[in-house]
C-alpha atoms as a PDB file:
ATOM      1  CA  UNK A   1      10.167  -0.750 -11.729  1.00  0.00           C
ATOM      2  CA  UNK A   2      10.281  -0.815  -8.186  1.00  0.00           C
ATOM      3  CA  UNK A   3       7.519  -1.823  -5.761  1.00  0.00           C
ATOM      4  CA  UNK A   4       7.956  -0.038  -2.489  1.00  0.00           C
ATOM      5  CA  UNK A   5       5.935  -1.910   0.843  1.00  0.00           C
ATOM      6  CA  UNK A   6       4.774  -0.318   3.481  1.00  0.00           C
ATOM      7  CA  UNK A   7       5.350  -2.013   6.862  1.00  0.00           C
ATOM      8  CA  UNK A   8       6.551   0.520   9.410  1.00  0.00           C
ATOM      9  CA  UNK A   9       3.154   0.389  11.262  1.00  0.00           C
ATOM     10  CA  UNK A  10       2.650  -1.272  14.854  1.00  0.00           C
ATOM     11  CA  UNK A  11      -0.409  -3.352  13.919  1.00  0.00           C
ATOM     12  CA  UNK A  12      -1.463  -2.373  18.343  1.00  0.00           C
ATOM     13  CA  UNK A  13      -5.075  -3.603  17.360  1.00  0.00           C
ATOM     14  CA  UNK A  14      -3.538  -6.943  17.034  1.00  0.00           C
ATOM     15  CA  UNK A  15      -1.469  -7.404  19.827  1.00  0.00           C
ATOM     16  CA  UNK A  16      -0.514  -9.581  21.622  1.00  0.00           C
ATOM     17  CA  UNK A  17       0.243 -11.400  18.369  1.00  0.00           C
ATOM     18  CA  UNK A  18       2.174  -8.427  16.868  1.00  0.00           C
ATOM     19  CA  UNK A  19       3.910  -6.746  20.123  1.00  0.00           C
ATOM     20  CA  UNK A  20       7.192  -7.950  18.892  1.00  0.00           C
ATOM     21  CA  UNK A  21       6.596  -9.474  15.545  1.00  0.00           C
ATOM     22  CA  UNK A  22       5.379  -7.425  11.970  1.00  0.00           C
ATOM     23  CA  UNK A  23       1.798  -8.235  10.855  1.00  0.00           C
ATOM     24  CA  UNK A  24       3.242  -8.611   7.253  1.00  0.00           C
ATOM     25  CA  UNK A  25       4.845 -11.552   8.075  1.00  0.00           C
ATOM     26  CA  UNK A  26       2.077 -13.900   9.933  1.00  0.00           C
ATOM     27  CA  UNK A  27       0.827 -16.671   8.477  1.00  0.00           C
ATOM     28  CA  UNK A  28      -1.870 -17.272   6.422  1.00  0.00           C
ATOM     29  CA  UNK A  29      -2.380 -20.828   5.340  1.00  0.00           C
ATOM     30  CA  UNK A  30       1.213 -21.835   4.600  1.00  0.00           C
ATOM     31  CA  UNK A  31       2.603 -18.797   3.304  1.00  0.00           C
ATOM     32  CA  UNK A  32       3.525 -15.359   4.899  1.00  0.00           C
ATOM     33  CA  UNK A  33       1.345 -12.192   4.069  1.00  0.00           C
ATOM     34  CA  UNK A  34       4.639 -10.786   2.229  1.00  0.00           C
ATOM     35  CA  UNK A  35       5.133 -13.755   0.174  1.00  0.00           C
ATOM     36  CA  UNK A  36       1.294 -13.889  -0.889  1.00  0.00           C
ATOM     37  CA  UNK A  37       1.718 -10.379  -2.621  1.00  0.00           C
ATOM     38  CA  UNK A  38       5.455 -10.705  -3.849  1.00  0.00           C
ATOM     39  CA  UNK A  39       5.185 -13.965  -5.544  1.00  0.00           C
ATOM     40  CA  UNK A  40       2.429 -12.943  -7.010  1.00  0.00           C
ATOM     41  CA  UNK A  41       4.059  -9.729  -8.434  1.00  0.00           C
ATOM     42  CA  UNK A  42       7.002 -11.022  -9.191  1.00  0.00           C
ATOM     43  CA  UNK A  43       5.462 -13.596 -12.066  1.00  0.00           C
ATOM     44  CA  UNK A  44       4.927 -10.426 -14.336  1.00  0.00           C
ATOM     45  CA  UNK A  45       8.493  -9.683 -14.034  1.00  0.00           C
ATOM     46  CA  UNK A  46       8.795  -6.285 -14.464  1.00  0.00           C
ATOM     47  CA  UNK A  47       9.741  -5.149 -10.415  1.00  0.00           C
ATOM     48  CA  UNK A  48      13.271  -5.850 -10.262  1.00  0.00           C
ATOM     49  CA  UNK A  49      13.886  -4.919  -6.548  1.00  0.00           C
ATOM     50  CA  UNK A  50      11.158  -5.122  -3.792  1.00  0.00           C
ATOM     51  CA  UNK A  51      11.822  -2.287  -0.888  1.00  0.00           C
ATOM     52  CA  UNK A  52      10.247  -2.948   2.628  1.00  0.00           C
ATOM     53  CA  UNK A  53       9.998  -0.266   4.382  1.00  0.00           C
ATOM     54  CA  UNK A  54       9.925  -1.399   8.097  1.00  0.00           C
ATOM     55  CA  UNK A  55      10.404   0.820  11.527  1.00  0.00           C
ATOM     56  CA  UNK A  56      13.261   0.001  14.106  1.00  0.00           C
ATOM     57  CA  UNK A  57      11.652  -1.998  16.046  1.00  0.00           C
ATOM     58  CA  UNK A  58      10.718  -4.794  13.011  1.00  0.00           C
ATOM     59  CA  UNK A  59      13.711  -4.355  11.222  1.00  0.00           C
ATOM     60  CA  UNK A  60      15.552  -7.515  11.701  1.00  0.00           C
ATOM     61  CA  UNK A  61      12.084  -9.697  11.194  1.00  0.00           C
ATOM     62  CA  UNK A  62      11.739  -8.245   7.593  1.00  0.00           C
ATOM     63  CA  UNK A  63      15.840  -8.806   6.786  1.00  0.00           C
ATOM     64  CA  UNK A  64      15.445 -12.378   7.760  1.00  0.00           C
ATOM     65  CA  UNK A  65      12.475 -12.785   6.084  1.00  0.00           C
ATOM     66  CA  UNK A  66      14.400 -11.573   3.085  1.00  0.00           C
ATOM     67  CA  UNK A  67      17.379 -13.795   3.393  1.00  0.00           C
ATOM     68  CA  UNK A  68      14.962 -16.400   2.506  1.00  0.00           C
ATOM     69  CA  UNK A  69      13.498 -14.847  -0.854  1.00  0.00           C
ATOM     70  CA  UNK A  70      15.663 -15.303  -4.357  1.00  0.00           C
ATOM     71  CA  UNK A  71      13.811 -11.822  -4.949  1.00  0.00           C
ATOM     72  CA  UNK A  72      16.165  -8.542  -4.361  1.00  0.00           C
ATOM     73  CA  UNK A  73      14.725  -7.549  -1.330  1.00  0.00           C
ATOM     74  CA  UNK A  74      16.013  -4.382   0.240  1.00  0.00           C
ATOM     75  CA  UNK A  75      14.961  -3.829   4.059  1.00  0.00           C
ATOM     76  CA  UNK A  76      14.822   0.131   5.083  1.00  0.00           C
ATOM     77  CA  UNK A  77      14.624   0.544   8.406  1.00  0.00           C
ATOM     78  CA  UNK A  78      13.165   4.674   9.098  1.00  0.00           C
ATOM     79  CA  UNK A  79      14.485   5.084  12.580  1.00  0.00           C
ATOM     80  CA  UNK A  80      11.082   4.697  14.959  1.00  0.00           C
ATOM     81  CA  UNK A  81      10.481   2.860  17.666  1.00  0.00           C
ATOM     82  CA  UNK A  82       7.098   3.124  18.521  1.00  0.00           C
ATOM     83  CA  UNK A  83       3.418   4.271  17.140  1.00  0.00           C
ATOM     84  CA  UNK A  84       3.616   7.538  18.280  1.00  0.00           C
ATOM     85  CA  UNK A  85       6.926   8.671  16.786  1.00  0.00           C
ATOM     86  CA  UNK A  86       6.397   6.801  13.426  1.00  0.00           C
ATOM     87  CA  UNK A  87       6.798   8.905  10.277  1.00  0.00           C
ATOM     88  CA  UNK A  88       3.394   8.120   8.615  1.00  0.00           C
ATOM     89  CA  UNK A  89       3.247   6.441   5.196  1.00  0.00           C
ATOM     90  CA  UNK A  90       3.783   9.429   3.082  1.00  0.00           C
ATOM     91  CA  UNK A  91       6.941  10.320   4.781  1.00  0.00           C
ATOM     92  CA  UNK A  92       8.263   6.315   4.880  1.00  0.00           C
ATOM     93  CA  UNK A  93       7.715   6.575   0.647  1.00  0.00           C
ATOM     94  CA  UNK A  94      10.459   9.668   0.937  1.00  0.00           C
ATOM     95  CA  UNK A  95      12.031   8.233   3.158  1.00  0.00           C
ATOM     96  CA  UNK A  96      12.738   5.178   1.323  1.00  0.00           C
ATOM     97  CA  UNK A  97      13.196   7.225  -1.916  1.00  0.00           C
ATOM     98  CA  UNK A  98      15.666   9.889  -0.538  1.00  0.00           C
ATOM     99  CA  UNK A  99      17.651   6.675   1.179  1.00  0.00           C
ATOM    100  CA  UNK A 100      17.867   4.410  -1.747  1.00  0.00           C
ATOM    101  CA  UNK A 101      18.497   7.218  -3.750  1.00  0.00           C
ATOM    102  CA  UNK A 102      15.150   5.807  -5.867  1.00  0.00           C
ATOM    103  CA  UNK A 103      14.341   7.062 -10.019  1.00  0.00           C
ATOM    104  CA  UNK A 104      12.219   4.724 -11.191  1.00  0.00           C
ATOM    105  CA  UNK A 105       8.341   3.887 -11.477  1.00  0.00           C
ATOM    106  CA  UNK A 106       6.723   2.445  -8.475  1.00  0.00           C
ATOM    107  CA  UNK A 107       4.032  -0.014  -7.359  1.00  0.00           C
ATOM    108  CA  UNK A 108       3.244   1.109  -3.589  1.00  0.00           C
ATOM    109  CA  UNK A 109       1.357  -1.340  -1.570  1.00  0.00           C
ATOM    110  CA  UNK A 110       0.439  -1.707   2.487  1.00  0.00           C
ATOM    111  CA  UNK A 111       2.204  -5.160   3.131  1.00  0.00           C
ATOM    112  CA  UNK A 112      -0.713  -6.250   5.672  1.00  0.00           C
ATOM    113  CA  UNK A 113      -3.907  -6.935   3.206  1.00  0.00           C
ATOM    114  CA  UNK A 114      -4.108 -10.075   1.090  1.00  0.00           C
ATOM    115  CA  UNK A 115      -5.801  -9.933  -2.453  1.00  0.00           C
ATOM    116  CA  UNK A 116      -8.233 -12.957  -4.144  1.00  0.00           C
ATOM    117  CA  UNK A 117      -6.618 -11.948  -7.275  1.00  0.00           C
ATOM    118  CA  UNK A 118      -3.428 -10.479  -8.650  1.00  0.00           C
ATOM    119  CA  UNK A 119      -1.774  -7.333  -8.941  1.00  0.00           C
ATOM    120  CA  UNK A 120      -0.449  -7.835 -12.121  1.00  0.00           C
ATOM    121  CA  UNK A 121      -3.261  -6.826 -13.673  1.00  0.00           C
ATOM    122  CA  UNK A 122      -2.963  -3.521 -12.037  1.00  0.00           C
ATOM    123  CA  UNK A 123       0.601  -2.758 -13.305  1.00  0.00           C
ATOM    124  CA  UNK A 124      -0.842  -3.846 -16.774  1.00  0.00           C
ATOM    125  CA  UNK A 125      -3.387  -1.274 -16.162  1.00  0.00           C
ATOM    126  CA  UNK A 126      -1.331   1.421 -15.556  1.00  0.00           C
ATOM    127  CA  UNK A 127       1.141   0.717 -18.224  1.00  0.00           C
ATOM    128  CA  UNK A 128      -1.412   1.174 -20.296  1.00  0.00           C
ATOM    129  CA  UNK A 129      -2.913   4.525 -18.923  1.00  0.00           C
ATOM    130  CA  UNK A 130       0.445   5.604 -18.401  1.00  0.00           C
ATOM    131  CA  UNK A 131      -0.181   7.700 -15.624  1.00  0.00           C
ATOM    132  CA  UNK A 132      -0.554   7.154 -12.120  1.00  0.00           C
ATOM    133  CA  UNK A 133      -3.110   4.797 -10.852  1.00  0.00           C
ATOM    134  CA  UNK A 134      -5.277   4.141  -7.783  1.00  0.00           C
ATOM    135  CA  UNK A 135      -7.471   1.215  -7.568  1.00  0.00           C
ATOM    136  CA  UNK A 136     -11.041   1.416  -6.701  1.00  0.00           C
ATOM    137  CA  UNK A 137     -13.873  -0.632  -5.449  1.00  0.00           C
ATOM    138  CA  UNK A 138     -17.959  -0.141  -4.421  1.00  0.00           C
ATOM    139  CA  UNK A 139     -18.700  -0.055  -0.583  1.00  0.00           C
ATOM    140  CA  UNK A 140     -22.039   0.285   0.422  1.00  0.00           C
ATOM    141  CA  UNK A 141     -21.031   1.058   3.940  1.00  0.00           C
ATOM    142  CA  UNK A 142     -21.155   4.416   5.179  1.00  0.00           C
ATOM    143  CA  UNK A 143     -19.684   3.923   8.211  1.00  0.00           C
ATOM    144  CA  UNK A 144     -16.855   2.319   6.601  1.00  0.00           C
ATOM    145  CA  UNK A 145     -16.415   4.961   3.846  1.00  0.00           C
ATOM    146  CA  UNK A 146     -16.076   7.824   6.208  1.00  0.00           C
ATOM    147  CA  UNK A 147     -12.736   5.926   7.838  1.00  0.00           C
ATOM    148  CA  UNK A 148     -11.050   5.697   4.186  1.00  0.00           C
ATOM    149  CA  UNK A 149      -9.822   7.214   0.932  1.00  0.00           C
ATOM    150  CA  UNK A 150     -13.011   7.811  -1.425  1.00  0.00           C
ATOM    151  CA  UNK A 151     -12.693   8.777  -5.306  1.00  0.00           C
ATOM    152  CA  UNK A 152     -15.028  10.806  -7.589  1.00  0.00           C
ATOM    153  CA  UNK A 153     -14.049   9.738 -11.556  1.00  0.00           C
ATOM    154  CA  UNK A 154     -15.296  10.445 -14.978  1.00  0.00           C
ATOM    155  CA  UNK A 155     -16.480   7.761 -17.525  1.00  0.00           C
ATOM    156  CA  UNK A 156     -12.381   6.984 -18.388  1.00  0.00           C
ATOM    157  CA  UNK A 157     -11.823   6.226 -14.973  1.00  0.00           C
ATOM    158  CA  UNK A 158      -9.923   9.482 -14.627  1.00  0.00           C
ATOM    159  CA  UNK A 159      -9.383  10.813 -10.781  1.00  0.00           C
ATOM    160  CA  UNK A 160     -11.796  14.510 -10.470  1.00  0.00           C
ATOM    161  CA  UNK A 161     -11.298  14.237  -6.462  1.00  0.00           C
ATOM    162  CA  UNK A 162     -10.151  12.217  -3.821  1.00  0.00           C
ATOM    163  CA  UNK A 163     -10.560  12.783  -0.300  1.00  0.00           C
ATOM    164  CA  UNK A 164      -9.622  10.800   2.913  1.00  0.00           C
ATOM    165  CA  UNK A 165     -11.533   9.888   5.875  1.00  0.00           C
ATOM    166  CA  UNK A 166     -14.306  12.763   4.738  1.00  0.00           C
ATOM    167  CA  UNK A 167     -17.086  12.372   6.907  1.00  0.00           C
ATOM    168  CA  UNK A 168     -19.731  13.399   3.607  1.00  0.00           C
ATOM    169  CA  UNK A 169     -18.443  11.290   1.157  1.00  0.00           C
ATOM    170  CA  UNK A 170     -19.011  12.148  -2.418  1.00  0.00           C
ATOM    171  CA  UNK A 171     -19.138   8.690  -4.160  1.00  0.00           C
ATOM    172  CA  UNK A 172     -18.895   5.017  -2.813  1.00  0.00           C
ATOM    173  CA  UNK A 173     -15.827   4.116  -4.416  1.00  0.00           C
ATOM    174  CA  UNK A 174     -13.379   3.576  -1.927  1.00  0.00           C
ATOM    175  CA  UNK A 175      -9.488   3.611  -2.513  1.00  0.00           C
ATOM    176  CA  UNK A 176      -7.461   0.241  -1.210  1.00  0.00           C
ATOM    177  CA  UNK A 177      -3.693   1.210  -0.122  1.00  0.00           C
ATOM    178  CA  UNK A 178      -2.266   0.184  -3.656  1.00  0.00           C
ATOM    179  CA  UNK A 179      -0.896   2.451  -5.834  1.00  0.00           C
ATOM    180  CA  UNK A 180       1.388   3.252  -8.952  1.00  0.00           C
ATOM    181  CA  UNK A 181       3.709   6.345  -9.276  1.00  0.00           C
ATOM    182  CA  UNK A 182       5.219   6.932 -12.607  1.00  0.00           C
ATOM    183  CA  UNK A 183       8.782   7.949 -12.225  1.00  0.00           C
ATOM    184  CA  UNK A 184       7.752  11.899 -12.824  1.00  0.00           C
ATOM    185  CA  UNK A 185       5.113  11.426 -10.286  1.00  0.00           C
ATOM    186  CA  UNK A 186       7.077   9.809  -7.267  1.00  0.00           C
ATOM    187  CA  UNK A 187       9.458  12.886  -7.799  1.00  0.00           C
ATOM    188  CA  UNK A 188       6.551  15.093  -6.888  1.00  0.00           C
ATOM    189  CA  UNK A 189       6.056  13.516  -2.757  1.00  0.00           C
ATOM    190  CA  UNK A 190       8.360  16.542  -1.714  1.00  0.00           C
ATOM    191  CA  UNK A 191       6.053  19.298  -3.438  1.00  0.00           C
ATOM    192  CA  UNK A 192       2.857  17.539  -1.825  1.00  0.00           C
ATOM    193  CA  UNK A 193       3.943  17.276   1.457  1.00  0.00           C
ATOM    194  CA  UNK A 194       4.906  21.133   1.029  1.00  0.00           C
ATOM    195  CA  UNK A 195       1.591  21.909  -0.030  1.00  0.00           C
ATOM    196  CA  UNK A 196       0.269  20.176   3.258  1.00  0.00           C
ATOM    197  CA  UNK A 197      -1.333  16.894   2.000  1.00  0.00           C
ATOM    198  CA  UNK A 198      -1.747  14.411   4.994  1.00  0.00           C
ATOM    199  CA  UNK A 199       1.078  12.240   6.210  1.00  0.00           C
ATOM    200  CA  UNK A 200      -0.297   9.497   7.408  1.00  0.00           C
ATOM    201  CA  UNK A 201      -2.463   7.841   5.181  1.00  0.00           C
ATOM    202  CA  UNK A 202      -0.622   6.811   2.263  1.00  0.00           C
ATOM    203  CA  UNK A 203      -3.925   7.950  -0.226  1.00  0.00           C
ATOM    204  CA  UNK A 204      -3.202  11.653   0.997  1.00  0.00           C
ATOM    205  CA  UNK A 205      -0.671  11.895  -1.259  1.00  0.00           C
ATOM    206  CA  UNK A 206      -3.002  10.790  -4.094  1.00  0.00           C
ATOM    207  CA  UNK A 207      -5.716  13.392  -3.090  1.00  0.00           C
ATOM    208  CA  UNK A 208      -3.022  16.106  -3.903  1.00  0.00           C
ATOM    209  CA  UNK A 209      -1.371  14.476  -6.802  1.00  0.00           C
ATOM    210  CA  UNK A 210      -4.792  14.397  -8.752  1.00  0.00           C
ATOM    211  CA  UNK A 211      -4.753  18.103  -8.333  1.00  0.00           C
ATOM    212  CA  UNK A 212      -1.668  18.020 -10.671  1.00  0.00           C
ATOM    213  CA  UNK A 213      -1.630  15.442 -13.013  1.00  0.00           C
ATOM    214  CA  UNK A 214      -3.854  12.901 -14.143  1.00  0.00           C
ATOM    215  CA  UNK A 215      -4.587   9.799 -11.883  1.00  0.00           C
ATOM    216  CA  UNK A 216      -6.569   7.011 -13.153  1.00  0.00           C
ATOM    217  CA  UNK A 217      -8.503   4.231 -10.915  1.00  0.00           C
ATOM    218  CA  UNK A 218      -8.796   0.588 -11.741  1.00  0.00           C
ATOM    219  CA  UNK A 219     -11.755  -1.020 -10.175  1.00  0.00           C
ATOM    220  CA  UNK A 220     -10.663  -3.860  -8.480  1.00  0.00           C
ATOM    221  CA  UNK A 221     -11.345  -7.361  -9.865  1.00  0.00           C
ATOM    222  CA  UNK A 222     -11.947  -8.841  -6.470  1.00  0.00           C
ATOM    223  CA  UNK A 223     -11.454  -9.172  -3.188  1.00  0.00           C
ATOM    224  CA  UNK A 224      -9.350  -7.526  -0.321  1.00  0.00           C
ATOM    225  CA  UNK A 225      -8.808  -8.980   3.527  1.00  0.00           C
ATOM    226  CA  UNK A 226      -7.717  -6.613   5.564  1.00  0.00           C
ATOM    227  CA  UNK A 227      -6.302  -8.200   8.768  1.00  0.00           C
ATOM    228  CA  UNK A 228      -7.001  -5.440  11.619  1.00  0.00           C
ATOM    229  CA  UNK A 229      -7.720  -7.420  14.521  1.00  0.00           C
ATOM    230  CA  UNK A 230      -7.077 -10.105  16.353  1.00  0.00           C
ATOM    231  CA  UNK A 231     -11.150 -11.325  14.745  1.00  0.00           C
ATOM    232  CA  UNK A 232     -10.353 -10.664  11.487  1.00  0.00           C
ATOM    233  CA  UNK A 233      -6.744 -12.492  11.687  1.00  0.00           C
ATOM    234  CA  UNK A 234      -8.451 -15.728  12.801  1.00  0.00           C
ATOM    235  CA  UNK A 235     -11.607 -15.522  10.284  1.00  0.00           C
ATOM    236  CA  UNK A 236      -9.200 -14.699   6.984  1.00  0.00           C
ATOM    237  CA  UNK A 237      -7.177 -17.644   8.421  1.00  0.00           C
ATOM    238  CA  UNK A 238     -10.534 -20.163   7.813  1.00  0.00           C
ATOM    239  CA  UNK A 239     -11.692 -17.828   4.492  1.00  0.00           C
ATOM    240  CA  UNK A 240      -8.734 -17.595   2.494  1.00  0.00           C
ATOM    241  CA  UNK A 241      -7.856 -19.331  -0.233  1.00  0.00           C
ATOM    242  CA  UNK A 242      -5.067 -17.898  -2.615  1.00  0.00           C
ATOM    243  CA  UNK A 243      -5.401 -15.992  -5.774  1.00  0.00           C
END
């Protein structure tokens, strides 16, 4: 399996922090973002290479971040420069597939949030579903649902609809940017992106894919800190404390 990060955004909210250094790899406590989520993946031992997907800009950052990991870590670099030209994350996944020349199942995860507990039990999950997966968790806030990915499932956690950034939506389960692709399924971005799902968030591909094939959605066992601001950087820094 491969597990395919996404880190070709420009994190502007942040800056000046992250003007000319990638929010995946600040600091939180004594370990980077990146290493948080890898070596915590990595004790299941069934991803046997890890594929950042950075822009131009970040590039080196991430390869000699990598140099430092015993982890095969495989920097792509997708050619932007800046956060208007960037490809969006739908696009980077193709990208990344289409470079790497990719066949293989895939755990996709944003490479910016940290996670109370481990994503190991979300792989499990979807090995045993053996479909695609999203994961999903209850937010009360509607003026936080209407700015992300919201799911509508039946009683065996089974995908009916998922929308992104609607501003009615239909449940309050909101969709955190980690997902699993079987290997049928990640050979499918092309056809999506035909059909016109969204670009740039990577759930847009999900919303589509449901329409296909069945998706399941794992509610997630804890908590996610998602470091957006300069605020929210500092506070996660005090909060945090490891899976």
């Amino acid at each position: 399996m491969k597990c395919l990060i996404l880190a070709a955004g420009y994190a502007t909210r942040l800056y000046p922090l992250t003007e000319n250094f990638p929010k995946p790899l600040l600091k939180v406590q004594d370990k980077t973002i990146l290493d948080w989520l890898i070596d915590d993946i990595d004790t299941l031992g069934q991803v046997d290479e890890y594929v950042v997907i950075s822009n131009h800009k970040f590039a080196h950052h991430f390869d000699e971040w990598a140099a430092t990991k015993s982890q095969k870590i495989t920097v792509v670099d997708d050619g932007t420069s800046s956060n208007e030209t960037r490809l969006g994350a739908v696009r980077d996944i193709q990208y990344a597939i289409d470079e790497l020349g990719l066949d293989d199942d895939m755990l996709v995860i944003a490479g910016d949030n940290l996670l109370d507990f481990s994503l190991t039990s979300f792989i499990t999950y979807a090995k045993e579903k053996n479909s695609s997966c999203i994961m999903r968790y209850y937010e009360d806030s509607m003026a936080k649902l209407v700015k992300c990915g919201v799911v509508t499932i039946d009683e065996n956690d089974k995908v009916l609809r998922m929308t992104e950034k609607s501003p009615e939506p239909e449940t309050h389960w909101c969709c955190p940017p980690f997902y699993y692709y079987t290997r049928e399924d990640a050979k499918l971005i092309p056809s999506g992106i035909e059909a016109g799902c969204g670009v740039d968030a990577p759930g847009s591909y999900i919303a589509w894919l449901c329409t296909q094939v069945p998706v399941h959605a794992m509610e997630m066992p804890g908590s996610r800190y998602d470091i957006g601001n300069l605020e929210s950087y500092e506070q996660v820094q005090k909060d945090y404390k490891g899976i």
